[in-house]
Protein backbone atom coordinates (compact mmCIF):
# COMPACT_ATOMS: atom_id res chain seq x y z
CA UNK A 1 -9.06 -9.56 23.22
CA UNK A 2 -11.44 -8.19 20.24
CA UNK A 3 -11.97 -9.40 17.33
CA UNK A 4 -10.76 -6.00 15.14
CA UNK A 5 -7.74 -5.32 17.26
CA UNK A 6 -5.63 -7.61 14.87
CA UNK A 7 -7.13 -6.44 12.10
CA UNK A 8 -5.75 -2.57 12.17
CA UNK A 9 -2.41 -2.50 12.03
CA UNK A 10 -0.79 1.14 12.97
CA UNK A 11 -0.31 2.58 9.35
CA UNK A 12 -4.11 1.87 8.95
CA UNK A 13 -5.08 4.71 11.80
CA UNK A 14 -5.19 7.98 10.53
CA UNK A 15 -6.03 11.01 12.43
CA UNK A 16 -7.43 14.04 11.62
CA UNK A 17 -7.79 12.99 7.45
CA UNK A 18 -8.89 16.03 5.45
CA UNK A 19 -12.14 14.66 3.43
CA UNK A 20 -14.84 16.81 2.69
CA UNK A 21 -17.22 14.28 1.24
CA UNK A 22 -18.03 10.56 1.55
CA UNK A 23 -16.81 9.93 -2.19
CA UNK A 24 -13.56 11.81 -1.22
CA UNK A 25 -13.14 9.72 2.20
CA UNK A 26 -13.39 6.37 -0.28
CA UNK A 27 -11.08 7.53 -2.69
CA UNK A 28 -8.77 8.29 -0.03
CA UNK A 29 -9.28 5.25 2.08
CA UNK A 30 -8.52 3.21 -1.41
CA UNK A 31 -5.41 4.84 -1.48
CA UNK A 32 -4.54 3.86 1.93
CA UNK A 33 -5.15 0.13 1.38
CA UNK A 34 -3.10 0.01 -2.15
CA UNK A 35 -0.82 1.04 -0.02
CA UNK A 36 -0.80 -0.58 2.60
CA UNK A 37 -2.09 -3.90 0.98
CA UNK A 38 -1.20 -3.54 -2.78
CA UNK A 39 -4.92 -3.57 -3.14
CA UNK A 40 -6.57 -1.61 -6.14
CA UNK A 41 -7.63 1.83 -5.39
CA UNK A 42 -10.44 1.76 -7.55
CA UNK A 43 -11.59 -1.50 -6.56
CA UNK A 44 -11.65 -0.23 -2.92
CA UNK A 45 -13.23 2.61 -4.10
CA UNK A 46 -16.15 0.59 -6.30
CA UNK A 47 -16.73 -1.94 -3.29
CA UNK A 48 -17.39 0.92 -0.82
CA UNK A 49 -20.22 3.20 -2.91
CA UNK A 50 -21.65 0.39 -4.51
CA UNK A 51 -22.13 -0.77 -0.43
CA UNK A 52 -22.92 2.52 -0.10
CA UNK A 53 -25.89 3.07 -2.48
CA UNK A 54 -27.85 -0.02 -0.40
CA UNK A 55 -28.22 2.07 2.33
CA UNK A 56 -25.78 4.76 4.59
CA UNK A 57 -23.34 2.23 6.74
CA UNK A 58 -23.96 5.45 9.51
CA UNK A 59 -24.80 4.40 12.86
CA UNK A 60 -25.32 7.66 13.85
CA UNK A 61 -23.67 9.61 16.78
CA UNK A 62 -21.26 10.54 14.18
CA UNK A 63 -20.11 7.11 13.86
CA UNK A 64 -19.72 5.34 10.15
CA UNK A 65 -18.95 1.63 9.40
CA UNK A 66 -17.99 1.19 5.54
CA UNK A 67 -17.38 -2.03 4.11
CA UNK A 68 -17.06 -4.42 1.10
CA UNK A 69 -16.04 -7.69 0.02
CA UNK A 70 -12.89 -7.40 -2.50
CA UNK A 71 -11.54 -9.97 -4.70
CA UNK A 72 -8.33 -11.46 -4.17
CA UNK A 73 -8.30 -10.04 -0.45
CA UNK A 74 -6.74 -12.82 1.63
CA UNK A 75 -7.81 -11.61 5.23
CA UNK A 76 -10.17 -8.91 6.42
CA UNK A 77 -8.78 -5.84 7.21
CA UNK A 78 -9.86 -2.76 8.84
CA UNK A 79 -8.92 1.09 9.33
CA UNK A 80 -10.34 3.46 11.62
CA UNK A 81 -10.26 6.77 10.39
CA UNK A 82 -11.16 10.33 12.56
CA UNK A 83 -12.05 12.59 10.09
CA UNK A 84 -10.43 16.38 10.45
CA UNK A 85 -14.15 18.07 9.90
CA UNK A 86 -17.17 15.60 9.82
CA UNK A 87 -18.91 15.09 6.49
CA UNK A 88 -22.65 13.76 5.76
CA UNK A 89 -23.00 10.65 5.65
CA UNK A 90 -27.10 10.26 5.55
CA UNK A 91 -26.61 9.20 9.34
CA UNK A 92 -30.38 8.13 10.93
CA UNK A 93 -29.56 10.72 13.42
CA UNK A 94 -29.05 13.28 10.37
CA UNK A 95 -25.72 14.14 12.26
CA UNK A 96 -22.28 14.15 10.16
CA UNK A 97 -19.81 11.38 10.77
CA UNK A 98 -16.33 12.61 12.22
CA UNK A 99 -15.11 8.47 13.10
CA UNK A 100 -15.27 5.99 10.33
CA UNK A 101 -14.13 2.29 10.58
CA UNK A 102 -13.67 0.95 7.32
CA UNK A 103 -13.94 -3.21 6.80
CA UNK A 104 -13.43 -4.81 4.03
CA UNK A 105 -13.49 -8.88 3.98
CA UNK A 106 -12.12 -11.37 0.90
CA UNK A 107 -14.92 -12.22 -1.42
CA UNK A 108 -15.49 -15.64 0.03
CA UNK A 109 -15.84 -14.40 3.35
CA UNK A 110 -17.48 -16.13 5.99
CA UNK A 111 -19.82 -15.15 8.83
CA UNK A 112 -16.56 -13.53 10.44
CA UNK A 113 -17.17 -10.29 8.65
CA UNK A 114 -20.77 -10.48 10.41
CA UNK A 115 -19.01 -10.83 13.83
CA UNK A 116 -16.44 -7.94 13.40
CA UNK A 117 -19.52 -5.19 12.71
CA UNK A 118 -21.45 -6.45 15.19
CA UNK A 119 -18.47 -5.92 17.42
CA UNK A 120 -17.64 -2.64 15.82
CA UNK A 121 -21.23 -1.63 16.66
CA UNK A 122 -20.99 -2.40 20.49
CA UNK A 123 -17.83 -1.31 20.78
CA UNK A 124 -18.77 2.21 18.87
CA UNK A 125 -22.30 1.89 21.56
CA UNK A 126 -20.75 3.07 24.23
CA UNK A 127 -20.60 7.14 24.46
CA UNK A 128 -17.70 7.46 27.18
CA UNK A 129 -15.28 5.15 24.47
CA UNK A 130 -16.29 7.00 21.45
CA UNK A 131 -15.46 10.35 23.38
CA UNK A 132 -12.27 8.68 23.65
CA UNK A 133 -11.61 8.13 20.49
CA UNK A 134 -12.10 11.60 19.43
CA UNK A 135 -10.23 12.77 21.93
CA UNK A 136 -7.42 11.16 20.88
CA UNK A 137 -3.96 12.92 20.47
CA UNK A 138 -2.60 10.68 17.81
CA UNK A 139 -3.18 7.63 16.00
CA UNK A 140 -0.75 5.23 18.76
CA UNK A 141 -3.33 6.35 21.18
CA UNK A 142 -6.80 5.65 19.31
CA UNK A 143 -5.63 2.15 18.16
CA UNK A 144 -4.39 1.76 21.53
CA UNK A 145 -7.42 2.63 22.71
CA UNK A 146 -9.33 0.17 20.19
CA UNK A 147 -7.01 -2.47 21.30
CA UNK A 148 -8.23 -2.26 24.95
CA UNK A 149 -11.62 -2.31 24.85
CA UNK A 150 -13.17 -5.83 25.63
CA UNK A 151 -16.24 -7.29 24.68
């Protein structure tokens, strides 16, 4: 088993989400953990740019990691997003970012946070899986998919 299988539970996959920029994709994804989570919107929101302004979380190959620390957060949690057109996201590649896994971790996290990007960025490594991904007919089938994969 991975390490962010438990973290994404189904409501947090959503296919084919209509955001034409990177401040609309936080806005929404702060919606979707309010909701989800009862977490702030805005607070999502704030943790993500401010992240954001240190540096683009793009790997590149159209892949994104965002993430934050947020107060009051008991557990990490994660969402994995395919985006319905991709949107710049100042990848090193320069190409635009269609998948996005979003992480955020309590503000007291440990080292564990470290662990889950590093496995997000060898899982998200391999070309074949993140053809997969996009080629994924619904959202049971790309956290399906996520849930296979081994380290």
């Amino acid at each position: 088993m991975n390490l962010i299988s438990p973290l994404i539970r189904p409501e947090n996959v959503v296919v084919d989400l209509d955001a034409a920029s990177k401040k609309r994709l936080f806005e929404l994804t702060g919606e979707l953990f309010q909701s989800n989570y009862g977490i702030s919107a805005s607070e999502v929101f704030d943790s993500l740019f401010s992240r954001e302004k240190l540096g683009s979380t793009a790997l590149g190959y159209g892949i994104a990691i965002p993430h934050g620390r947020i107060k009051g957060l008991k557990d990490t949690a994660c969402a994995c997003i395919r985006l319905k057109a991709p949107i710049d996201f100042d990848a090193p590649d320069n190409l635009p970012v269609d998948l996005v896994f979003v992480l955020l971790a309590p503000a007291t996290a440990t080292d564990l946070h470290l662990q889950i990007l590093g496995e997000l960025a060898q899982m998200l490594s391999d070309a074949s899986f993140r053809e997969r991904l996009r080629q994924a007919p619904d959202a049971a089938t790309l956290r399906a998919l996520i849930e296979s994969w081994t380290p």
